[in-house]
PDB file of N, CA and C in Angstrom:
ATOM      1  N   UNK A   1      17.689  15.148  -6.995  1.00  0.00           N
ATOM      2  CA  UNK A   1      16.482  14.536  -6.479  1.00  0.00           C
ATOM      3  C   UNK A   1      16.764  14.000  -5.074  1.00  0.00           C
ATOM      4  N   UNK A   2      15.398  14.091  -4.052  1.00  0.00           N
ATOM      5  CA  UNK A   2      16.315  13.772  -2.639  1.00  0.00           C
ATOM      6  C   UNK A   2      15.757  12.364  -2.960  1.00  0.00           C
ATOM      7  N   UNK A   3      15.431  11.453  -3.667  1.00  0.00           N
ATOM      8  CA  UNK A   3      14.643   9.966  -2.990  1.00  0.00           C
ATOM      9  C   UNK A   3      13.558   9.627  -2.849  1.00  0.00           C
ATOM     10  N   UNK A   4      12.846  11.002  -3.266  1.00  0.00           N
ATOM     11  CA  UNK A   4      11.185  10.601  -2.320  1.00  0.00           C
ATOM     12  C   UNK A   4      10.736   9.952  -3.697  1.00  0.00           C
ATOM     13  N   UNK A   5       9.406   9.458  -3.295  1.00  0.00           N
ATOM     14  CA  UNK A   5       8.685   8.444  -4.637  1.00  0.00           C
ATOM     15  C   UNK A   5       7.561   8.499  -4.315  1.00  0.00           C
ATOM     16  N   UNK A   6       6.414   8.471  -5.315  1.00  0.00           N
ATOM     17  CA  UNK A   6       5.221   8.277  -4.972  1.00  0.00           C
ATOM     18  C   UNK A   6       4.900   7.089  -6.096  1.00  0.00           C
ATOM     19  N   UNK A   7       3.964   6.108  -5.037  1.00  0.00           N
ATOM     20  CA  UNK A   7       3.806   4.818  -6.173  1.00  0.00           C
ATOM     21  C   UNK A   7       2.224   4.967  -6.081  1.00  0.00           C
ATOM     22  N   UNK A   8       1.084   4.824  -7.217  1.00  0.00           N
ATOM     23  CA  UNK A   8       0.121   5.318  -7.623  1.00  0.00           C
ATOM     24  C   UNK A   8      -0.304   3.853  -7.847  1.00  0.00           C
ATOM     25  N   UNK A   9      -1.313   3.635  -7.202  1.00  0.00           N
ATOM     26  CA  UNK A   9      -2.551   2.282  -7.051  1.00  0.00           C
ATOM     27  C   UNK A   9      -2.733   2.429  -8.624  1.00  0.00           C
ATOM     28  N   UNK A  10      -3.427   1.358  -9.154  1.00  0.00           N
ATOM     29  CA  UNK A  10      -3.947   1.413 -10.492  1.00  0.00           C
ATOM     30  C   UNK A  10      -5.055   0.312 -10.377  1.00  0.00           C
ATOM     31  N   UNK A  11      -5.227  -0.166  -9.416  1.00  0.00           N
ATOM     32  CA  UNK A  11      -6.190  -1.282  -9.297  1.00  0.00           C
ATOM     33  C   UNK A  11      -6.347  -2.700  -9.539  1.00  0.00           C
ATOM     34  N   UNK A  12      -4.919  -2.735 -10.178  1.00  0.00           N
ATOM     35  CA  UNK A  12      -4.651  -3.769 -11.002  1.00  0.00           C
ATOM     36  C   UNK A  12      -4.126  -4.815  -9.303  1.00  0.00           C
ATOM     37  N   UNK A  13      -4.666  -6.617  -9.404  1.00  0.00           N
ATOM     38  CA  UNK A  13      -4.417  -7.270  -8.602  1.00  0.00           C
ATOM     39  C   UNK A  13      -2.968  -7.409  -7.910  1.00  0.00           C
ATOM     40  N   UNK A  14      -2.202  -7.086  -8.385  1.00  0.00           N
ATOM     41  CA  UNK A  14      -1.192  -7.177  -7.802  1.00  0.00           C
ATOM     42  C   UNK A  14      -0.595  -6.135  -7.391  1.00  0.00           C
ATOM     43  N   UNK A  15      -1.402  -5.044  -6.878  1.00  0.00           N
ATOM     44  CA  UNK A  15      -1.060  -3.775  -6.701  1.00  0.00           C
ATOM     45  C   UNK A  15      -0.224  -3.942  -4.993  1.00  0.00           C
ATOM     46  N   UNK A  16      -0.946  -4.630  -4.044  1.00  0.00           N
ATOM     47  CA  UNK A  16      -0.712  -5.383  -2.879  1.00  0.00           C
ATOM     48  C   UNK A  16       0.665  -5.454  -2.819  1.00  0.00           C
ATOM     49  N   UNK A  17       1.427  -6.461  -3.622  1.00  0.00           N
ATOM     50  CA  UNK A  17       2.370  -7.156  -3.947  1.00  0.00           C
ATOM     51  C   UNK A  17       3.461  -5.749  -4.137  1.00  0.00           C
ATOM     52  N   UNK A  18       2.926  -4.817  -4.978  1.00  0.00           N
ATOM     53  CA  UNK A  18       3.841  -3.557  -5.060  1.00  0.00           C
ATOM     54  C   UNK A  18       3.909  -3.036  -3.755  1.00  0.00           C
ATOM     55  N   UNK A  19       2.680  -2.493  -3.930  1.00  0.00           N
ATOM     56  CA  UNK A  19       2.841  -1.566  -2.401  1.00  0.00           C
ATOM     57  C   UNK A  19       4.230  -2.792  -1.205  1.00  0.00           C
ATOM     58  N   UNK A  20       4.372  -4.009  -1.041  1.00  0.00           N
ATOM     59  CA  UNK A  20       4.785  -4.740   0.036  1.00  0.00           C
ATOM     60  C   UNK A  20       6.379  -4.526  -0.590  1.00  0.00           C
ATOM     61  N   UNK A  21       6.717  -4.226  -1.745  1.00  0.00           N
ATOM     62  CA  UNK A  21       8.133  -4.020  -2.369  1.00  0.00           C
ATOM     63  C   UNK A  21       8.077  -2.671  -1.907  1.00  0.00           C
ATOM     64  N   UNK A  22       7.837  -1.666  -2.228  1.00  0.00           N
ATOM     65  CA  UNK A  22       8.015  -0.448  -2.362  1.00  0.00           C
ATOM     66  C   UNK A  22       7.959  -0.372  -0.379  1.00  0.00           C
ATOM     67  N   UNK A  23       7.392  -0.890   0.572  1.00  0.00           N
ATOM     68  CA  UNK A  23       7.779  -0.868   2.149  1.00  0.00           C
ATOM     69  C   UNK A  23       8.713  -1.152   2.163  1.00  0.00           C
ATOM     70  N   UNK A  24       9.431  -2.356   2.079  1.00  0.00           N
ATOM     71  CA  UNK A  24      10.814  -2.789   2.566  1.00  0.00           C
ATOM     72  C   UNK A  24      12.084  -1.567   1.766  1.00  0.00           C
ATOM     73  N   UNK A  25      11.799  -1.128   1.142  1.00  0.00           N
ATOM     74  CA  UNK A  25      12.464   0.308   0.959  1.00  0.00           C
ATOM     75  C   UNK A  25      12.552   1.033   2.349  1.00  0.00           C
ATOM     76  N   UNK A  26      13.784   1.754   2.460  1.00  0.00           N
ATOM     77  CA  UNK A  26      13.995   2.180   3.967  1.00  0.00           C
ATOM     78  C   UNK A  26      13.887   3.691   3.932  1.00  0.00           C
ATOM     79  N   UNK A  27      13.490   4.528   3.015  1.00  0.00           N
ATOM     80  CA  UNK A  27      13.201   5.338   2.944  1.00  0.00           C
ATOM     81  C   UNK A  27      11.762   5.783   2.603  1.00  0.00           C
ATOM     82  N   UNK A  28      10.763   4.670   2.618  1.00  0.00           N
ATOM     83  CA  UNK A  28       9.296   4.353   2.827  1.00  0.00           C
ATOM     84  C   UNK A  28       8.730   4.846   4.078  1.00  0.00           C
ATOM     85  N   UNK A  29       8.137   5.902   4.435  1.00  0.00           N
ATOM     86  CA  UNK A  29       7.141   5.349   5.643  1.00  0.00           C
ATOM     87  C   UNK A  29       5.612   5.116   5.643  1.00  0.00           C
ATOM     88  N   UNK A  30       5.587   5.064   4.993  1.00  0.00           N
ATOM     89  CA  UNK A  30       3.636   4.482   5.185  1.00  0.00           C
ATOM     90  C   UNK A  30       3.206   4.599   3.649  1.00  0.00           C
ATOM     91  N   UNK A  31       1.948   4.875   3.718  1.00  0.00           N
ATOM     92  CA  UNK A  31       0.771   4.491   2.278  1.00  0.00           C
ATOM     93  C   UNK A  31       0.315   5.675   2.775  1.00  0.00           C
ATOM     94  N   UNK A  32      -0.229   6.220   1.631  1.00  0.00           N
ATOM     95  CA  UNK A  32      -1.613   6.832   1.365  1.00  0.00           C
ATOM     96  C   UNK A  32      -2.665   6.438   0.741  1.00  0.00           C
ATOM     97  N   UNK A  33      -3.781   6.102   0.894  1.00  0.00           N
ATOM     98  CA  UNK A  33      -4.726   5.536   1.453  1.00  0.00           C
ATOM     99  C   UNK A  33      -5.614   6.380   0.453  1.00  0.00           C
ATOM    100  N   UNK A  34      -6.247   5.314  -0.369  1.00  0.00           N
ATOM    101  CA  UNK A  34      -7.065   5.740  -1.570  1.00  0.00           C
ATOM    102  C   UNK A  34      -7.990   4.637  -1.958  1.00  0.00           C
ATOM    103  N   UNK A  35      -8.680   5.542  -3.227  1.00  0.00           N
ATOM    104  CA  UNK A  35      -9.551   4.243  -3.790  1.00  0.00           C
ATOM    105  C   UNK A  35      -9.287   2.857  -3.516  1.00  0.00           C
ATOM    106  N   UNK A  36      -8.198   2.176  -3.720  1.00  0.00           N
ATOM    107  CA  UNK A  36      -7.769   1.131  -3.936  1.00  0.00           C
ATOM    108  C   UNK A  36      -8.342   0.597  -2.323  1.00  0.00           C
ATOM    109  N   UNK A  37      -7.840   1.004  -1.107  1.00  0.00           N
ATOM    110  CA  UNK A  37      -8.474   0.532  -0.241  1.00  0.00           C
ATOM    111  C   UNK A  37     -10.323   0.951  -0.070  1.00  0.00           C
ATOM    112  N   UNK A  38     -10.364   1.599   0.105  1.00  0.00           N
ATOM    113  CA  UNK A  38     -11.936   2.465   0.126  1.00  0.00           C
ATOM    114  C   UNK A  38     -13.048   1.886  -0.734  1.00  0.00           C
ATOM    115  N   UNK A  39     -12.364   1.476  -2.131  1.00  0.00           N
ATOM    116  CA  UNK A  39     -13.652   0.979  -2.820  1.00  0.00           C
ATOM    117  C   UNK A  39     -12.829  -0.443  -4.027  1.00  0.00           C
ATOM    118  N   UNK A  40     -12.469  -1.026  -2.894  1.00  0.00           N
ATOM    119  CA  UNK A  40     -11.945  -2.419  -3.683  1.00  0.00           C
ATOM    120  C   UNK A  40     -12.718  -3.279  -4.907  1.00  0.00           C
ATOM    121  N   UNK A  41     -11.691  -3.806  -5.476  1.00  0.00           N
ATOM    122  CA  UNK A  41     -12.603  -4.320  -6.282  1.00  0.00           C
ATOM    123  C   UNK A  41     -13.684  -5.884  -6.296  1.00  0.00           C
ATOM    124  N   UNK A  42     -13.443  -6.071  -4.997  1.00  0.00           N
ATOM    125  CA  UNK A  42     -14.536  -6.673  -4.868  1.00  0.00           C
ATOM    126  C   UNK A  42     -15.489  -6.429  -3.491  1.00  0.00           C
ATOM    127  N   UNK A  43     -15.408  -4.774  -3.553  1.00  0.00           N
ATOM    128  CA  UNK A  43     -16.481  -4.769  -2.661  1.00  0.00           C
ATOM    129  C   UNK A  43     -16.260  -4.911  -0.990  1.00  0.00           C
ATOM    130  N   UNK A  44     -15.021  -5.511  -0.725  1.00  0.00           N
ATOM    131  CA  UNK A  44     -14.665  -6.016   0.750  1.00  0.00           C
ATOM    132  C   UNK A  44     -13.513  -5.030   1.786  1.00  0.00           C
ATOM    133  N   UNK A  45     -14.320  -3.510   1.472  1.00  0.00           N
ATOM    134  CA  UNK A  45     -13.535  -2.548   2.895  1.00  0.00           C
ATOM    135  C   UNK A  45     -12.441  -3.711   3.818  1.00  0.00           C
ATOM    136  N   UNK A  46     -13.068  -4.114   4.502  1.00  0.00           N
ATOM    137  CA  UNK A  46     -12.695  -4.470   5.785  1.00  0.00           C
ATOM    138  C   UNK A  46     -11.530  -5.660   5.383  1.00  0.00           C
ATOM    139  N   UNK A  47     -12.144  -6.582   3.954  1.00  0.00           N
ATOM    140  CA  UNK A  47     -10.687  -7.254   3.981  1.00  0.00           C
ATOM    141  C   UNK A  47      -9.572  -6.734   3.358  1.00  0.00           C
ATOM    142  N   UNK A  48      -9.896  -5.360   2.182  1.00  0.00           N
ATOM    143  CA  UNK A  48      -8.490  -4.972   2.189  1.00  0.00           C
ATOM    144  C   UNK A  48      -7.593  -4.070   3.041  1.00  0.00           C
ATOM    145  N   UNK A  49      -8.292  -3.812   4.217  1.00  0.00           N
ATOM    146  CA  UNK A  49      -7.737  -3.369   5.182  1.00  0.00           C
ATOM    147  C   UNK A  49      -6.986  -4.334   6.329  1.00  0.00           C
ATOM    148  N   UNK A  50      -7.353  -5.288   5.976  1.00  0.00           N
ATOM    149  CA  UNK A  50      -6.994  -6.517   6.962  1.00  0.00           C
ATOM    150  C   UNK A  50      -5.859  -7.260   6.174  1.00  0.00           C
ATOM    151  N   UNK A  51      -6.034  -6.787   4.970  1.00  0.00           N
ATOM    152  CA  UNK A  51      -4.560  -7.255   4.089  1.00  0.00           C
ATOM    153  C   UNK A  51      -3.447  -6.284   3.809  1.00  0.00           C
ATOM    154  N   UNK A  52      -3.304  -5.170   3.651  1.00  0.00           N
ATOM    155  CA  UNK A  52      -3.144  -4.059   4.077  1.00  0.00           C
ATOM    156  C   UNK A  52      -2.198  -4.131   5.926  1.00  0.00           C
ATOM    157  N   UNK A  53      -2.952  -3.729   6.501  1.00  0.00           N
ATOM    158  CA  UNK A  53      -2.003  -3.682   7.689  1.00  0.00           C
ATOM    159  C   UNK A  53      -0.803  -4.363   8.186  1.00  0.00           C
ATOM    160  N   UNK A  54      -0.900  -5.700   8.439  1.00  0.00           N
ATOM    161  CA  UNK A  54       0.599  -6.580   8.170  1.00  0.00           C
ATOM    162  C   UNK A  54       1.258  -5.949   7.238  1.00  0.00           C
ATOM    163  N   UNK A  55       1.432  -5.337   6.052  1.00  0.00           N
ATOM    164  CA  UNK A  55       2.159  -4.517   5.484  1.00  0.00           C
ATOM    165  C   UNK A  55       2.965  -3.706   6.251  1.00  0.00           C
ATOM    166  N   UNK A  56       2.055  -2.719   6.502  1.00  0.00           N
ATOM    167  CA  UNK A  56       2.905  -1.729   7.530  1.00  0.00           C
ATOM    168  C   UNK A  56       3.245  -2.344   8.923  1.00  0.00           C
ATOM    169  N   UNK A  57       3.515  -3.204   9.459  1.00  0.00           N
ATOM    170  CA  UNK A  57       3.961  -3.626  10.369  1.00  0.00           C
ATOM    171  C   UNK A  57       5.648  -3.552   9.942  1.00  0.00           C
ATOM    172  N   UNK A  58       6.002  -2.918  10.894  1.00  0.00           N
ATOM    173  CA  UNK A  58       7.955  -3.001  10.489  1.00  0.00           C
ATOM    174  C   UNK A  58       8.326  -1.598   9.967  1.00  0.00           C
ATOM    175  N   UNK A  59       7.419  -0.729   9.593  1.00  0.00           N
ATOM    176  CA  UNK A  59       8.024  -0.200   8.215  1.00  0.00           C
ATOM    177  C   UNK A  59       8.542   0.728   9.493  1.00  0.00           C
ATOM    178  N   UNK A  60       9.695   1.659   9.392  1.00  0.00           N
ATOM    179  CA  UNK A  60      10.042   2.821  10.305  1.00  0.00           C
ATOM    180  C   UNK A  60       9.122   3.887  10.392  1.00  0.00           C
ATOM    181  N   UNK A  61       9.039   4.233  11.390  1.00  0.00           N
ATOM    182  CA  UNK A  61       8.393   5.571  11.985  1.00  0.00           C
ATOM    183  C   UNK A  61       9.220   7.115  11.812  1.00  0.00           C
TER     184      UNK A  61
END
């Protein structure tokens, strides 16, 4: 296996909290970008995108 991982939203509140573990992994580079942002569960696009980004701040390119 080379390392790679895919971690799968489930909607569940602390999904955030994963996704921010699974960055500081150094073989992470970004999110893919799904329901979980697009149709949050409460309705607020713009703030889980605004919670969301500070995430990826740092991660390697």
């Amino acid at each position: 296996m080379d390392g790679r991982r895919v971690i799968v939203g489930d909607g569940e509140a602390d999904g955030e909290d994963r996704w921010a573990d699974a960055l500081e992994q150094s073989t992470v580079r970004g999110l893919v970008i799904g329901r979980s942002l697009l149709y949050p569960e409460d309705d607020d696009v713009a703030g889980a995108v605004g919670r969301v980004v500070p995430l990826m701040q740092g991660v390697s390119r």
